[in-house]
N, C-alpha and C. Protein backbone atom coordinates (compact mmCIF):
# COMPACT_ATOMS: atom_id res chain seq x y z
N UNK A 1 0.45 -6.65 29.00
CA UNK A 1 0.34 -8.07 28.89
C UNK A 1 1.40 -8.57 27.91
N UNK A 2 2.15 -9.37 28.17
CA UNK A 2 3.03 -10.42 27.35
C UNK A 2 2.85 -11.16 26.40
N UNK A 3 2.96 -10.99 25.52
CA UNK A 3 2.64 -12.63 24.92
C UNK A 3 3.54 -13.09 24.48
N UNK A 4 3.39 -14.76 23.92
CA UNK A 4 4.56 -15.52 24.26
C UNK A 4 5.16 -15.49 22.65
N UNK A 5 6.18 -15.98 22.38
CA UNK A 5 6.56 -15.63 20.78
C UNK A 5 6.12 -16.68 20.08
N UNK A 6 5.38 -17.81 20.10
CA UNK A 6 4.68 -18.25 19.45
C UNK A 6 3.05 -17.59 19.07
N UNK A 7 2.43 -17.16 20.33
CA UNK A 7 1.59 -16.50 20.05
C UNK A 7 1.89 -15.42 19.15
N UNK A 8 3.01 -14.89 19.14
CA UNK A 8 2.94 -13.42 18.24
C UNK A 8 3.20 -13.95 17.38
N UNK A 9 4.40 -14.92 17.16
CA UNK A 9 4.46 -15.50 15.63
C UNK A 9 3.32 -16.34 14.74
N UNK A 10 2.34 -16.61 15.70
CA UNK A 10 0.98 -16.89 14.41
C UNK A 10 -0.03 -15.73 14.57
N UNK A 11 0.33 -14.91 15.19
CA UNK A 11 -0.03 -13.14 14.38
C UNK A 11 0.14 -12.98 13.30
N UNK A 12 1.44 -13.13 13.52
CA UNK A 12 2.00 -12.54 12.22
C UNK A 12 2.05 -13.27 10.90
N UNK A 13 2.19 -14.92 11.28
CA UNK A 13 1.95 -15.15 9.74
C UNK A 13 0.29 -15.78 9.83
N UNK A 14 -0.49 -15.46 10.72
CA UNK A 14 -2.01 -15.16 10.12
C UNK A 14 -1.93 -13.69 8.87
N UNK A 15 -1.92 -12.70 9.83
CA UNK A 15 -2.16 -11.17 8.77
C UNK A 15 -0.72 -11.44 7.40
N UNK A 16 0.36 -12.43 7.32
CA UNK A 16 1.01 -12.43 6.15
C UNK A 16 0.16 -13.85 5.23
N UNK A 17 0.24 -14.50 6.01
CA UNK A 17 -1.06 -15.30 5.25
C UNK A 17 -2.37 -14.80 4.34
N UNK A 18 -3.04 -13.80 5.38
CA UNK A 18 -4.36 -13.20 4.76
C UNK A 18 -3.92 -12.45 3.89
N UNK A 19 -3.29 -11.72 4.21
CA UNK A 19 -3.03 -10.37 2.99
C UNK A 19 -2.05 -10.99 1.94
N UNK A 20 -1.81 -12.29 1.55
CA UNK A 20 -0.92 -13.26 0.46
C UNK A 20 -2.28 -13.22 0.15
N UNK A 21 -3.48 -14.11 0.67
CA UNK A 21 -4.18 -14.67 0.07
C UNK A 21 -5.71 -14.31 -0.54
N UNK A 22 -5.15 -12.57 0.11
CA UNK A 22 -6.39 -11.54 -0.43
C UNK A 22 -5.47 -10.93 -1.58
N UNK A 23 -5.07 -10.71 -1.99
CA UNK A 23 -3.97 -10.98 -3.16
C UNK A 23 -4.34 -11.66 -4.15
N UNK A 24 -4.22 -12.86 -4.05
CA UNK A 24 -3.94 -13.98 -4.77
C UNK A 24 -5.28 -14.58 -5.01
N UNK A 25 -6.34 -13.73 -4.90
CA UNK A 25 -7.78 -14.68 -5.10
C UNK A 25 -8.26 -14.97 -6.05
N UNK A 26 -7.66 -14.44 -7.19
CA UNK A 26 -7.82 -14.35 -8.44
C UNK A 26 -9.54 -14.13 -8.65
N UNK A 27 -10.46 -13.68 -8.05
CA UNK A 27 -11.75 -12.86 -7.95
C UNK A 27 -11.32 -11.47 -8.48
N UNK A 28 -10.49 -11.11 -8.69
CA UNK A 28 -10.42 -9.64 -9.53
C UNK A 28 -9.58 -9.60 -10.57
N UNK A 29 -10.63 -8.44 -11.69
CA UNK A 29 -10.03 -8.61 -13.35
C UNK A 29 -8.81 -7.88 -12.55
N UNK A 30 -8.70 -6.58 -12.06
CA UNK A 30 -7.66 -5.81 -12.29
C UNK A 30 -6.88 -5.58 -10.97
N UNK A 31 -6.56 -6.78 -10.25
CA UNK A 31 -6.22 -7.15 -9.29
C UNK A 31 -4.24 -6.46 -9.33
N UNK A 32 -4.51 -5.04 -9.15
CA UNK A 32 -3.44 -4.47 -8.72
C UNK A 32 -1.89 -5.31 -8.09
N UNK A 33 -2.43 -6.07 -7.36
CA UNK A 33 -0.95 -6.59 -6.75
C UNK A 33 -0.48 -8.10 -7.89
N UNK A 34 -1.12 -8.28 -8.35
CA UNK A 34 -1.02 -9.25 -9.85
C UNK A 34 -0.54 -8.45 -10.62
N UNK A 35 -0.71 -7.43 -10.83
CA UNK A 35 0.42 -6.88 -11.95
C UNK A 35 1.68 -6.20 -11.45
N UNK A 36 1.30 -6.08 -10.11
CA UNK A 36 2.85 -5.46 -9.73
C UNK A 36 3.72 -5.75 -8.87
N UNK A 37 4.71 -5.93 -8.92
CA UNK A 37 5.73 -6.30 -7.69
C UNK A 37 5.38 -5.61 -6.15
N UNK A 38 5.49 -5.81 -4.79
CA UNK A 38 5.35 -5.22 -3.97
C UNK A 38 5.74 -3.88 -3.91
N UNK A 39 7.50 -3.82 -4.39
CA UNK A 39 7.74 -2.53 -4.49
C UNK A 39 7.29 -1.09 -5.17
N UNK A 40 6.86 -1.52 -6.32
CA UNK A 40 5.92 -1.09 -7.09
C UNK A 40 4.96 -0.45 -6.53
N UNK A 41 4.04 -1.78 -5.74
CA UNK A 41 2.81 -1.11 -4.91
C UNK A 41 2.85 -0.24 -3.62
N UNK A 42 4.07 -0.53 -3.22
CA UNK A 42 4.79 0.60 -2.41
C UNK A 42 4.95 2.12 -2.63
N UNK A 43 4.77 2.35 -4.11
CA UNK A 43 5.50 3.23 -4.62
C UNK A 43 3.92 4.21 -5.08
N UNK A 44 3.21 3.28 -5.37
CA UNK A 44 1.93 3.69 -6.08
C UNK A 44 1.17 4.04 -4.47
N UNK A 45 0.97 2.91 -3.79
CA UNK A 45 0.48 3.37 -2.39
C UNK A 45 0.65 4.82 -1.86
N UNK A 46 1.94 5.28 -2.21
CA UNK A 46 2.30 6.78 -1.51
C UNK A 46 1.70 7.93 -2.55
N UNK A 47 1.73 7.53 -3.74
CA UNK A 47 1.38 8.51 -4.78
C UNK A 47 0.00 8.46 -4.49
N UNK A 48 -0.57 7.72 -4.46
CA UNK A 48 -2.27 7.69 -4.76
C UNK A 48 -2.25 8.36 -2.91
N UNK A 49 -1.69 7.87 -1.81
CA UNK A 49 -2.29 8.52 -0.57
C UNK A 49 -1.96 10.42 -0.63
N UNK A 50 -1.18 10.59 -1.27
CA UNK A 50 -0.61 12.18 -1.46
C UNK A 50 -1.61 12.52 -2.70
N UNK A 51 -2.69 11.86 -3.45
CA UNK A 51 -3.05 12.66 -3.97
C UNK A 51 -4.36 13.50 -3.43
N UNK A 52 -4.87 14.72 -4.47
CA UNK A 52 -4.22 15.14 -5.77
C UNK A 52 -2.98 15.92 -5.56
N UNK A 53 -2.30 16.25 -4.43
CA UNK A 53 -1.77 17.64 -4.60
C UNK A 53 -0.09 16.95 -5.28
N UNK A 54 0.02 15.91 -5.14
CA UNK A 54 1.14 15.17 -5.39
C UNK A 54 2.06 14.87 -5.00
N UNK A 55 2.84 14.26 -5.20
CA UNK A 55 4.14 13.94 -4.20
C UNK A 55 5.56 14.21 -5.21
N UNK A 56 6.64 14.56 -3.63
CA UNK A 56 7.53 14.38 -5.14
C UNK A 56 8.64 13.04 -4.56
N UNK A 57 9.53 12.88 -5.74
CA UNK A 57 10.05 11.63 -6.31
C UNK A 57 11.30 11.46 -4.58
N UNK A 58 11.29 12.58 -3.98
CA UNK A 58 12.77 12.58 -3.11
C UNK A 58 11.84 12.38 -1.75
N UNK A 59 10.41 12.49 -1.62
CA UNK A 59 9.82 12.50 -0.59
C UNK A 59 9.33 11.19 -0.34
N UNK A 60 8.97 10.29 -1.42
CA UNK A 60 8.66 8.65 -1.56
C UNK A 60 9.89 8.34 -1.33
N UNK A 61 11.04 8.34 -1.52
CA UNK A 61 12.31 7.56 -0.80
C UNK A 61 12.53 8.06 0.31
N UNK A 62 11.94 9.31 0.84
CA UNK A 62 12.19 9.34 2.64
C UNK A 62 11.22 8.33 2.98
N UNK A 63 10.07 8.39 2.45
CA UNK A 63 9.40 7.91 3.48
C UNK A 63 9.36 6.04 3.07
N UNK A 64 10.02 5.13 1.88
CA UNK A 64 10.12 4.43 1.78
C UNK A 64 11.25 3.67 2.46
N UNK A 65 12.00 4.84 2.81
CA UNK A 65 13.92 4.49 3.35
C UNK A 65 14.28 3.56 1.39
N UNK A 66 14.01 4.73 0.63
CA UNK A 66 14.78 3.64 -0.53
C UNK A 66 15.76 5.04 -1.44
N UNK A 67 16.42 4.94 -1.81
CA UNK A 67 16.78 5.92 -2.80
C UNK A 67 16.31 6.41 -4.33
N UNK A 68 16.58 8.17 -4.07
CA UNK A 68 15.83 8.39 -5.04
C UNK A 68 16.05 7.53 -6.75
N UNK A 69 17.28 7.41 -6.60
CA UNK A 69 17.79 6.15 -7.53
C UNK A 69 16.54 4.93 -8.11
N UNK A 70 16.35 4.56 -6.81
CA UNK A 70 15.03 2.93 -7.15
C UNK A 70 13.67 3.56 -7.31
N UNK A 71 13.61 4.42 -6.53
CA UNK A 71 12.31 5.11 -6.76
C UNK A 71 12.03 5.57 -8.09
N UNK A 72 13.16 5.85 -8.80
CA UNK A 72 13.23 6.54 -10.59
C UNK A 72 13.11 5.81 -11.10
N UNK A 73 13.44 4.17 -11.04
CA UNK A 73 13.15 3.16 -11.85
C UNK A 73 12.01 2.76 -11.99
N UNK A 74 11.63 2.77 -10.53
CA UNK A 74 10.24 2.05 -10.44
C UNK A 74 9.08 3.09 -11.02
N UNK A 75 9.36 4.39 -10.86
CA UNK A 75 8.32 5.20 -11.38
C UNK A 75 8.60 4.96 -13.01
N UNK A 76 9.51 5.02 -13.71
CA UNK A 76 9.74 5.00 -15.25
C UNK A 76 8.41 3.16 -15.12
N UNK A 77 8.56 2.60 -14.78
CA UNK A 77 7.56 1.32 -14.89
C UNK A 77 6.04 2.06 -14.89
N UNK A 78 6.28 2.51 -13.63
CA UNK A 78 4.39 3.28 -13.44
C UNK A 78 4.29 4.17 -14.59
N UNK A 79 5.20 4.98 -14.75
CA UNK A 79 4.70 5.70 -16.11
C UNK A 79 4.28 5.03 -17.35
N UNK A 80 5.09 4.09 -17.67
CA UNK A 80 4.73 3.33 -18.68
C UNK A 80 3.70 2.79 -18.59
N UNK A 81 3.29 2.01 -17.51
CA UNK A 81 2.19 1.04 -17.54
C UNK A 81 0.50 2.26 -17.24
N UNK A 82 1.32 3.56 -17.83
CA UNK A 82 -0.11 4.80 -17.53
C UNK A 82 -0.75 4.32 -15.92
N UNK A 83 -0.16 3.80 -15.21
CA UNK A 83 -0.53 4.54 -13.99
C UNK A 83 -0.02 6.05 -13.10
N UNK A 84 0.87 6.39 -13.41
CA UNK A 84 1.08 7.50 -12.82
C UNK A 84 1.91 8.53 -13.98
N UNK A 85 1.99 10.05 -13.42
CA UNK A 85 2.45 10.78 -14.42
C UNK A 85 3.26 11.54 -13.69
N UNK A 86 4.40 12.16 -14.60
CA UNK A 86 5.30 13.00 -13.79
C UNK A 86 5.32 14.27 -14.39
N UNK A 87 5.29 15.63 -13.26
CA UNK A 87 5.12 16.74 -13.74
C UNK A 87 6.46 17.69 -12.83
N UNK A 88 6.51 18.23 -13.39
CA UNK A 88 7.39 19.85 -12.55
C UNK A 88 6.90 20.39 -11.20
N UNK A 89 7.49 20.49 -10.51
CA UNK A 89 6.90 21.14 -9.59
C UNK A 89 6.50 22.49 -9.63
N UNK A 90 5.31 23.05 -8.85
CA UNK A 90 5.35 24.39 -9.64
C UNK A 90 6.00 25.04 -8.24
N UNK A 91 6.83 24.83 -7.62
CA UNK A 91 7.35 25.54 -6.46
C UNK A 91 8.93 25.51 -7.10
N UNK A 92 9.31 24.05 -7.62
CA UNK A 92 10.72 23.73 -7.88
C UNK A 92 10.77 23.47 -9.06
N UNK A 93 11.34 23.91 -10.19
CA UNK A 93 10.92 23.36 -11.39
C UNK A 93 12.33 22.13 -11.73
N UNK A 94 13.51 22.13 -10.70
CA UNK A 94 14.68 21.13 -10.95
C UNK A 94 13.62 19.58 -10.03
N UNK A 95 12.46 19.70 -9.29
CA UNK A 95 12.02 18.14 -8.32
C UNK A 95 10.97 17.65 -9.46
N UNK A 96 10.85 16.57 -9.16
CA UNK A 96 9.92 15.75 -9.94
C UNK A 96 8.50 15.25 -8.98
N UNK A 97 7.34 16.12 -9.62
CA UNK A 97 6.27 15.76 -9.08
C UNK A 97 5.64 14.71 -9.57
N UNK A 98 5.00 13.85 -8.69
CA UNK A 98 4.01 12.65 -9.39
C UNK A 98 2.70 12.34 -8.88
N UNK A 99 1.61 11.91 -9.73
CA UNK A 99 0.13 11.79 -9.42
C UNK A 99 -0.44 10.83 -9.97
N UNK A 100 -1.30 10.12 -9.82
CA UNK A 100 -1.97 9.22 -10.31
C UNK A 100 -2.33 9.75 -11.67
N UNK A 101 -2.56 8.93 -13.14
CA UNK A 101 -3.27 9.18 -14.07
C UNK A 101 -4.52 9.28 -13.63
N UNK A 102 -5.54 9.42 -14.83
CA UNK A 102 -6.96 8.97 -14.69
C UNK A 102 -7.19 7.63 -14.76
N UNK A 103 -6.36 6.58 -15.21
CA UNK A 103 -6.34 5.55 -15.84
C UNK A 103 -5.92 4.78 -14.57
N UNK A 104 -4.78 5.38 -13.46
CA UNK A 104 -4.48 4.58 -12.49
C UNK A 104 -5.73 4.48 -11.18
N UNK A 105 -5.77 6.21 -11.31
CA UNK A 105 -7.46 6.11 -10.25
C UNK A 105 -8.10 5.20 -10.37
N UNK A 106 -8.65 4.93 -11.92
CA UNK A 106 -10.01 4.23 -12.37
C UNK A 106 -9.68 2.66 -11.46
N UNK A 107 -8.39 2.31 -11.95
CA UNK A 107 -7.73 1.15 -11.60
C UNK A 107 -7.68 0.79 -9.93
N UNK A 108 -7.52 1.93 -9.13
CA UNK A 108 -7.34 2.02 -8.19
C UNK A 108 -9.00 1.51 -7.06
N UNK A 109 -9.97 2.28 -7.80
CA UNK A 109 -11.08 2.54 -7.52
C UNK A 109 -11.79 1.19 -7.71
N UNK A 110 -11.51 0.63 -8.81
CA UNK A 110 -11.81 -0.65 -9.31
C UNK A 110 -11.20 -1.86 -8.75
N UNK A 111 -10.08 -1.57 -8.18
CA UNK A 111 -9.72 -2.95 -6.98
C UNK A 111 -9.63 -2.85 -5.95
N UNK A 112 -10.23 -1.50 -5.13
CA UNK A 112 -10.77 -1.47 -4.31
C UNK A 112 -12.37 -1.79 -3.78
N UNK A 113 -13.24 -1.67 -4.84
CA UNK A 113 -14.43 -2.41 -4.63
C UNK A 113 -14.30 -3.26 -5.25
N UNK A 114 -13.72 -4.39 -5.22
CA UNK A 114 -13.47 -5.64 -5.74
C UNK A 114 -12.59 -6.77 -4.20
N UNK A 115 -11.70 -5.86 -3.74
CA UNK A 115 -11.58 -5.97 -2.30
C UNK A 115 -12.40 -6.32 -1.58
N UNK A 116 -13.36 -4.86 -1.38
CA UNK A 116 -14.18 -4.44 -0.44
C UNK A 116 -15.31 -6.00 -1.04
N UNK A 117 -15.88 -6.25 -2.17
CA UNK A 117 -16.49 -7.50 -2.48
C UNK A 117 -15.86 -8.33 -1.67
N UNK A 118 -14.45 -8.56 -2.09
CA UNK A 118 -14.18 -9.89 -1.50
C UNK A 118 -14.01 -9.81 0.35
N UNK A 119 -14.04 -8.44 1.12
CA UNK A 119 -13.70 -8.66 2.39
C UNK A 119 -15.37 -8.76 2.82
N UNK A 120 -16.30 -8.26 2.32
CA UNK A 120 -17.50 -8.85 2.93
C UNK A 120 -18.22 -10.16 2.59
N UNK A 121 -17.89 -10.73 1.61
CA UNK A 121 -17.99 -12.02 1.71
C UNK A 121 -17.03 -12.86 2.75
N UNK A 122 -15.36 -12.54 2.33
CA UNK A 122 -14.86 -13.79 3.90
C UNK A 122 -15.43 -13.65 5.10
N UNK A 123 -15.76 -11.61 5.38
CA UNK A 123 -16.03 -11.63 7.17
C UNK A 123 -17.78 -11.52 7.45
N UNK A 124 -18.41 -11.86 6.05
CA UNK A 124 -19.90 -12.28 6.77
C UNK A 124 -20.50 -12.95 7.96
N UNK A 125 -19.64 -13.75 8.46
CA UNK A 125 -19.95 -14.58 9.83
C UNK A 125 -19.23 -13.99 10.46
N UNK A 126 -18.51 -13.10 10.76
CA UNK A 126 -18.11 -12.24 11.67
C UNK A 126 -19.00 -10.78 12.40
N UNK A 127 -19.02 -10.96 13.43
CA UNK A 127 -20.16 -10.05 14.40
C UNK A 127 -19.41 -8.60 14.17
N UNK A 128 -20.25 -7.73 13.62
CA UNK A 128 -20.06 -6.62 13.50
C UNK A 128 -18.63 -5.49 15.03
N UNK A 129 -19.58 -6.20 16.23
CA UNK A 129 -18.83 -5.92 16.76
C UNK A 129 -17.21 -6.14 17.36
N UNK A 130 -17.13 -7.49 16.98
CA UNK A 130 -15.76 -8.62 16.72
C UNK A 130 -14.79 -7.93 15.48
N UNK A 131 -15.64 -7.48 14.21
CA UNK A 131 -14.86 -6.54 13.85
C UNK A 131 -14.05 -5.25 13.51
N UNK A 132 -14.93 -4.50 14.32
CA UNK A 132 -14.76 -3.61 14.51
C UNK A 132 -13.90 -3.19 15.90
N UNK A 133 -13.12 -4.54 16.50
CA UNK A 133 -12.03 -4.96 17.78
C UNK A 133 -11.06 -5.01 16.78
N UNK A 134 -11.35 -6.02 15.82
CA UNK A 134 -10.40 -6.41 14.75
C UNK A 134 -9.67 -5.09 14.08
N UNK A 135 -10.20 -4.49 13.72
CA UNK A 135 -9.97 -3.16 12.95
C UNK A 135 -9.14 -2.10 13.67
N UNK A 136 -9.27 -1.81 14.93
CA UNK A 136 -8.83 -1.08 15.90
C UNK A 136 -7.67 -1.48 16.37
N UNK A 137 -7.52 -3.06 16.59
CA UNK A 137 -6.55 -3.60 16.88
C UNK A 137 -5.15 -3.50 15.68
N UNK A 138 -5.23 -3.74 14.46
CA UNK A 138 -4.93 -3.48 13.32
C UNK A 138 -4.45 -2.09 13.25
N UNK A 139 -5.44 -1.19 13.78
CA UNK A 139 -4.54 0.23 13.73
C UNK A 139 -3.66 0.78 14.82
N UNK A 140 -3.96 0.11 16.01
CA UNK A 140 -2.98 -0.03 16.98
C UNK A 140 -2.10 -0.62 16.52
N UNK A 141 -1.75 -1.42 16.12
CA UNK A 141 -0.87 -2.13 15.75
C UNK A 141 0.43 -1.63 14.70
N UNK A 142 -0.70 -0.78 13.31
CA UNK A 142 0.44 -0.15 12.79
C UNK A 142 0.99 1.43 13.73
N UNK A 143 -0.16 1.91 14.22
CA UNK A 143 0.81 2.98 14.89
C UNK A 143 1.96 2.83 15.53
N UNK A 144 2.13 1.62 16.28
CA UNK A 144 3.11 1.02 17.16
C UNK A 144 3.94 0.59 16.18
N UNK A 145 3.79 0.20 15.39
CA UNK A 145 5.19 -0.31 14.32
C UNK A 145 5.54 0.85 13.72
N UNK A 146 4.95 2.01 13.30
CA UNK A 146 5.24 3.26 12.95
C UNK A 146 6.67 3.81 14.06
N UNK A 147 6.38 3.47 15.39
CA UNK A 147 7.29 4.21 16.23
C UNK A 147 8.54 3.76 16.29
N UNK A 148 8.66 2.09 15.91
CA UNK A 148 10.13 1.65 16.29
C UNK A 148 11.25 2.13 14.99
N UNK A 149 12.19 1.72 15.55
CA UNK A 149 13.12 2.30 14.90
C UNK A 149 13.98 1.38 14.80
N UNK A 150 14.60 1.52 13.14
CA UNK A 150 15.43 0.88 12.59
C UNK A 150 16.36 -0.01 13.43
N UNK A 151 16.80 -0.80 13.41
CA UNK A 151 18.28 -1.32 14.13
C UNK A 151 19.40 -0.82 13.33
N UNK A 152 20.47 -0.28 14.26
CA UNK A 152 21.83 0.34 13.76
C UNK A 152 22.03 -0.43 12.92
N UNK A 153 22.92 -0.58 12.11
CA UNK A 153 23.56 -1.72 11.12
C UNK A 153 25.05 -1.23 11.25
């Protein structure tokens, strides 16, 4: 099925709308994307999904497409701000491994049920089964954006 590019374009800035404005609700003390730049949360997103076993610093710029260069900056920020820590690898001792603190978990854990608060209050009038279309659709969605590929430049 087709759809027309207006239809897809208020797709898309519905889910850039919602996820601005699940953000921005100011309903959470430790509202993660309030203290950090996107890229940032980009950066923390991959560390916290690789944990515990950890990630290292050259494997977040494959999979960000950023260089290990920006990725070093932005982690010297996470370190500081005690969300994440950097260790040796014990396979490589020249790569730089990284993991969540205890301090970033806690953080992590804590604006996620603060989320999870705020997504069952907006989708209370929503039929269990309406969202659970919603949800599916959503992961169709990123798998399919997972597959395309860059444009040459």
């Amino acid at each position: 099925m087709t759809r027309s590019v207006t239809d897809s374009e208020a797709v898309w800035r519905n889910l850039m709308r919602l996820a601005d404005r699940l953000s921005s609700t100011g309903v959470t003390d430790c509202d993660l994307p309030s203290r950090l730049p996107l890229s940032q949360l980009r950066v923390v997103g991959v560390i916290y999904d690789r944990h515990p076993a950890g990630v290292m610093l050259k494997d977040i710029a494959d999979e960000l497409k950023l260089t290990p260069g920006a990725i070093s900056q932005t982690v010297d920020v996470l370190v500081r701000e005690n969300l994440v820590e950097r260790t040796t690898s014990p396979t490589d001792r020249r790569a730089i491994l990284l993991r969540p603190t205890a301090a970033g978990l806690e953080l992590k854990e804590q604006h996620a049920r603060q989320i999870n608060a705020v997504m069952q209050t907006i989708s209370k009038d929503v039929k269990s089964e309406d969202f659970d279309i919603f949800t599916r659709v959503l992961a169709h969605l990123l798998e399919q954006i997972n597959t395309l590929q860059p444009p040459n430049k």
